[in-house]
N, C-alpha and C. Protein backbone atom coordinates (compact mmCIF):
# COMPACT_ATOMS: atom_id res chain seq x y z
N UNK A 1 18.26 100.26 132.04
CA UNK A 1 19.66 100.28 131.72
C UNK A 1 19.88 99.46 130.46
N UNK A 2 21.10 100.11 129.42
CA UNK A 2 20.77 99.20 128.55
C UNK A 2 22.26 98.47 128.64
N UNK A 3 22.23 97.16 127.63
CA UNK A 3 23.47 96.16 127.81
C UNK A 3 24.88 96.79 126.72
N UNK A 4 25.43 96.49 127.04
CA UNK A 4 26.96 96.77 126.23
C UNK A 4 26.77 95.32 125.03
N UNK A 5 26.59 95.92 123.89
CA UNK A 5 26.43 94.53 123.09
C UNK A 5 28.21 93.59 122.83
N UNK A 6 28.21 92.55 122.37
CA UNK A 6 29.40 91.78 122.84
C UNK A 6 30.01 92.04 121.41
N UNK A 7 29.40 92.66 120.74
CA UNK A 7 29.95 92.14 119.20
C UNK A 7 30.76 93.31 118.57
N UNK A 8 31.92 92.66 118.58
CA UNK A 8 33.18 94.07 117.95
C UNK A 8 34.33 93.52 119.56
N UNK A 9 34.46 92.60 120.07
CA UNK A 9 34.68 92.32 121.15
C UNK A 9 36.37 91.52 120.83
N UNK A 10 37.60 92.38 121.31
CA UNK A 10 38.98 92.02 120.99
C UNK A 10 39.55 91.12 121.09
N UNK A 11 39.84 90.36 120.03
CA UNK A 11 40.09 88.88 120.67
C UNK A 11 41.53 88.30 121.11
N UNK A 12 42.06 89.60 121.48
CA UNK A 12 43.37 89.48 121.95
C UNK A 12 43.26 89.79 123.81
N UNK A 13 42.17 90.79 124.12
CA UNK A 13 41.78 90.45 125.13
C UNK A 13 40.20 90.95 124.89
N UNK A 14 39.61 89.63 125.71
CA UNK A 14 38.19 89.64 125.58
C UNK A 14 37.32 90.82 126.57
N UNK A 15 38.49 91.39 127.11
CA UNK A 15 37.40 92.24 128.57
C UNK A 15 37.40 93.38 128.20
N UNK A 16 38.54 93.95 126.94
CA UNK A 16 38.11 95.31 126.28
C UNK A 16 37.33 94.98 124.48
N UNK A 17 35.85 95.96 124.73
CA UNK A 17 35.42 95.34 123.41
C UNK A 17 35.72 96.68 122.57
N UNK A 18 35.92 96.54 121.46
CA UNK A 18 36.20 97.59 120.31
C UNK A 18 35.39 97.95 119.38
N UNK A 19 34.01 97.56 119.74
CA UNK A 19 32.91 98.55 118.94
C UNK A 19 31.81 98.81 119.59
N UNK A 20 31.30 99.90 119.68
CA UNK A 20 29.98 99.86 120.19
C UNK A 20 29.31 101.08 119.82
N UNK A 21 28.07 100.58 119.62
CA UNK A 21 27.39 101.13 118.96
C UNK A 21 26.32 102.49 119.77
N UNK A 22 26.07 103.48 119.01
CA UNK A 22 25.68 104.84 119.62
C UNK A 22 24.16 104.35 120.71
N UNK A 23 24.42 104.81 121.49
CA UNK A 23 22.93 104.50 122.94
C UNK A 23 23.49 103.83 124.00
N UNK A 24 24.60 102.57 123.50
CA UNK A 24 24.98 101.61 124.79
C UNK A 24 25.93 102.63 125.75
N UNK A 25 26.05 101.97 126.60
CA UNK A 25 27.14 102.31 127.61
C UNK A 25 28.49 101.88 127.06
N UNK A 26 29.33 103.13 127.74
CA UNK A 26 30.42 102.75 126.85
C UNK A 26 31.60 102.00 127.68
N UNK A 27 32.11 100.74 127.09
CA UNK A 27 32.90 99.78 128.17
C UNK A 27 34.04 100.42 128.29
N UNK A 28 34.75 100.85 128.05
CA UNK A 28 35.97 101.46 128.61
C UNK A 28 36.40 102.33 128.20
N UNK A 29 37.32 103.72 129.33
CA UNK A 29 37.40 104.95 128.69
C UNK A 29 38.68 105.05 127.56
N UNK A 30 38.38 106.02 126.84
CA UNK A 30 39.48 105.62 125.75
C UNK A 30 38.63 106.66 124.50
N UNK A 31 39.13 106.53 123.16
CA UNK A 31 39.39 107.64 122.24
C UNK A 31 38.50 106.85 121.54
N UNK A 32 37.40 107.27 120.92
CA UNK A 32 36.71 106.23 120.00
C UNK A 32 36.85 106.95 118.65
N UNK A 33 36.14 106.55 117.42
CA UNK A 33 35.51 107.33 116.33
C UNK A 33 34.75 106.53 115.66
N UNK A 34 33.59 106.90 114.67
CA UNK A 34 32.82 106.60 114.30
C UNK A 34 33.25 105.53 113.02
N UNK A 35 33.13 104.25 112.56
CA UNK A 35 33.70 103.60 111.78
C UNK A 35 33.20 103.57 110.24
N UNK A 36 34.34 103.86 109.79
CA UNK A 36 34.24 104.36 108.13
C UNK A 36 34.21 105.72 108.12
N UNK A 37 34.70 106.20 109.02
CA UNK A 37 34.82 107.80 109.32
C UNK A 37 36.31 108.31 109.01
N UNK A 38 36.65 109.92 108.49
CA UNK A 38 37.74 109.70 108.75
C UNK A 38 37.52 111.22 109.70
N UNK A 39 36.42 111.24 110.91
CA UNK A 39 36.66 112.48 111.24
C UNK A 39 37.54 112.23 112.88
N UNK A 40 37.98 112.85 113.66
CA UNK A 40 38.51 113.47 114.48
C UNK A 40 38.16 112.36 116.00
N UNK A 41 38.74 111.42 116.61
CA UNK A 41 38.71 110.71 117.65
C UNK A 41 37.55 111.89 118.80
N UNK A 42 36.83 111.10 119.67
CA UNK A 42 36.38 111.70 120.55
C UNK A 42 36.75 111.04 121.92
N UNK A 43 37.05 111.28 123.27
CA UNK A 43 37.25 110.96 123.76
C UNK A 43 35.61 110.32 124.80
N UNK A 44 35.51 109.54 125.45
CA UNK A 44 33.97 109.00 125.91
C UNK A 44 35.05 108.38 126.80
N UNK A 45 33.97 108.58 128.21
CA UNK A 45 34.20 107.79 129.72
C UNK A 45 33.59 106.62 129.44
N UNK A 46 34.05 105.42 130.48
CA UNK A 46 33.34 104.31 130.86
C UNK A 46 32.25 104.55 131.92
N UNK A 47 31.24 103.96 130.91
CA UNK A 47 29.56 103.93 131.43
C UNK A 47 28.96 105.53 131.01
N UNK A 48 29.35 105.89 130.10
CA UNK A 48 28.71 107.03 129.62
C UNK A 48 27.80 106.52 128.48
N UNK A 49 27.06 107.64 127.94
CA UNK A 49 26.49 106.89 126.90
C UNK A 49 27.32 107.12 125.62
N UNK A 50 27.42 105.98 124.41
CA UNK A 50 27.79 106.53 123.75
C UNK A 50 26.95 107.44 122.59
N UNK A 51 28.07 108.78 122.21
CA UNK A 51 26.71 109.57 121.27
C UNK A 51 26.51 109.18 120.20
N UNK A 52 26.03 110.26 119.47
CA UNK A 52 25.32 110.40 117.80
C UNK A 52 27.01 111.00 116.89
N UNK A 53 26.78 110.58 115.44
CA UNK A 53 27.48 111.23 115.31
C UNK A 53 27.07 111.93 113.70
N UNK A 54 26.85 113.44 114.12
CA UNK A 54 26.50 114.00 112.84
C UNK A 54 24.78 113.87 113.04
N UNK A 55 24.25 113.71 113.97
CA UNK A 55 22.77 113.60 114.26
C UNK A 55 22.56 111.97 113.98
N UNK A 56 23.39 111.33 113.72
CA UNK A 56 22.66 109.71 113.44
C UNK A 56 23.72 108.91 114.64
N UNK A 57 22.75 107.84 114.39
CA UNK A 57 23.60 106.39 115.15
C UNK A 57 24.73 106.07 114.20
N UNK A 58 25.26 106.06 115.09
CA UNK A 58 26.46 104.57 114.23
C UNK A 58 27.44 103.76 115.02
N UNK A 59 28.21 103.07 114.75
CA UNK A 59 29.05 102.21 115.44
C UNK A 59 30.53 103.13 115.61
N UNK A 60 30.75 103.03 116.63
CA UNK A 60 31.96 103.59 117.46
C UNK A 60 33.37 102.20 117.38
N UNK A 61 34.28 102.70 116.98
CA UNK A 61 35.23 102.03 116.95
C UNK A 61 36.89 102.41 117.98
N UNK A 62 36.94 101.33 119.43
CA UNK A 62 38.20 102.16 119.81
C UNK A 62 39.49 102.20 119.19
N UNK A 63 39.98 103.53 119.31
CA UNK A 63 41.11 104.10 118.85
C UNK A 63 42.09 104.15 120.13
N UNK A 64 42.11 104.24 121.14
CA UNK A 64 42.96 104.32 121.71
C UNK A 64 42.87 103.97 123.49
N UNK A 65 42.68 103.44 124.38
CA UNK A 65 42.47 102.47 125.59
C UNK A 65 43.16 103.56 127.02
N UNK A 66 42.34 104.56 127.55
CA UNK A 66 43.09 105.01 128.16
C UNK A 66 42.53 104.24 129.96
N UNK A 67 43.66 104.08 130.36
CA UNK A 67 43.37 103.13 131.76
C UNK A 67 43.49 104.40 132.84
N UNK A 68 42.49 104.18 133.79
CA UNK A 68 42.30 104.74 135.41
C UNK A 68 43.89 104.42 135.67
N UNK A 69 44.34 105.47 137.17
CA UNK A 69 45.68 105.41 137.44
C UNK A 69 45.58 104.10 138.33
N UNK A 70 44.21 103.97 138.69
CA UNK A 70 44.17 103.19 140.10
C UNK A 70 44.24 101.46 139.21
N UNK A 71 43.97 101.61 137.93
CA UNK A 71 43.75 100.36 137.19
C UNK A 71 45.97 99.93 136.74
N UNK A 72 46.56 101.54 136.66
CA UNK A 72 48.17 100.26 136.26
C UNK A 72 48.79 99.66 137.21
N UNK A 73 49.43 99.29 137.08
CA UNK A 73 50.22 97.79 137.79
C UNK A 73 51.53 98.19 137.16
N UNK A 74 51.92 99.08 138.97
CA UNK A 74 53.44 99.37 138.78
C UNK A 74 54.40 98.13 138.66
């Protein structure tokens, strides 16, 4: 299994991180895209892997934080 690296990690809240890079698991579900990109958000689950983009690695940047229903707080 591999680790979720810490670095790209929000420092407004520390438990969602905002970069991660193509192979890790991905910490939370939500809209990512590739950084320095200007192509098209992808959407990626939590604990999926994250992919390639264009056949290479690169760093994934979140765009948008979508939360489980069971995760809001009516």
């Amino acid at each position: 299994m591999k680790k979720i690296s810490k670095v790209g990690w929000n420092s407004k809240n520390p438990a969602i991180p905002t970069i991660a890079p193509t192979g890790v698991h991905c910490p939370v579900n939500g809209l990512w895209e590739p950084l320095g990109s200007s192509a098209d958000p992808v959407f990626v689950f939590e604990g999926s892997v994250m992919p390639t983009f264009g056949g290479a690695t690169v760093e994934w940047q979140l765009v948008e934080v979508h939360r489980r229903r069971a995760d809001l707080v009516l």
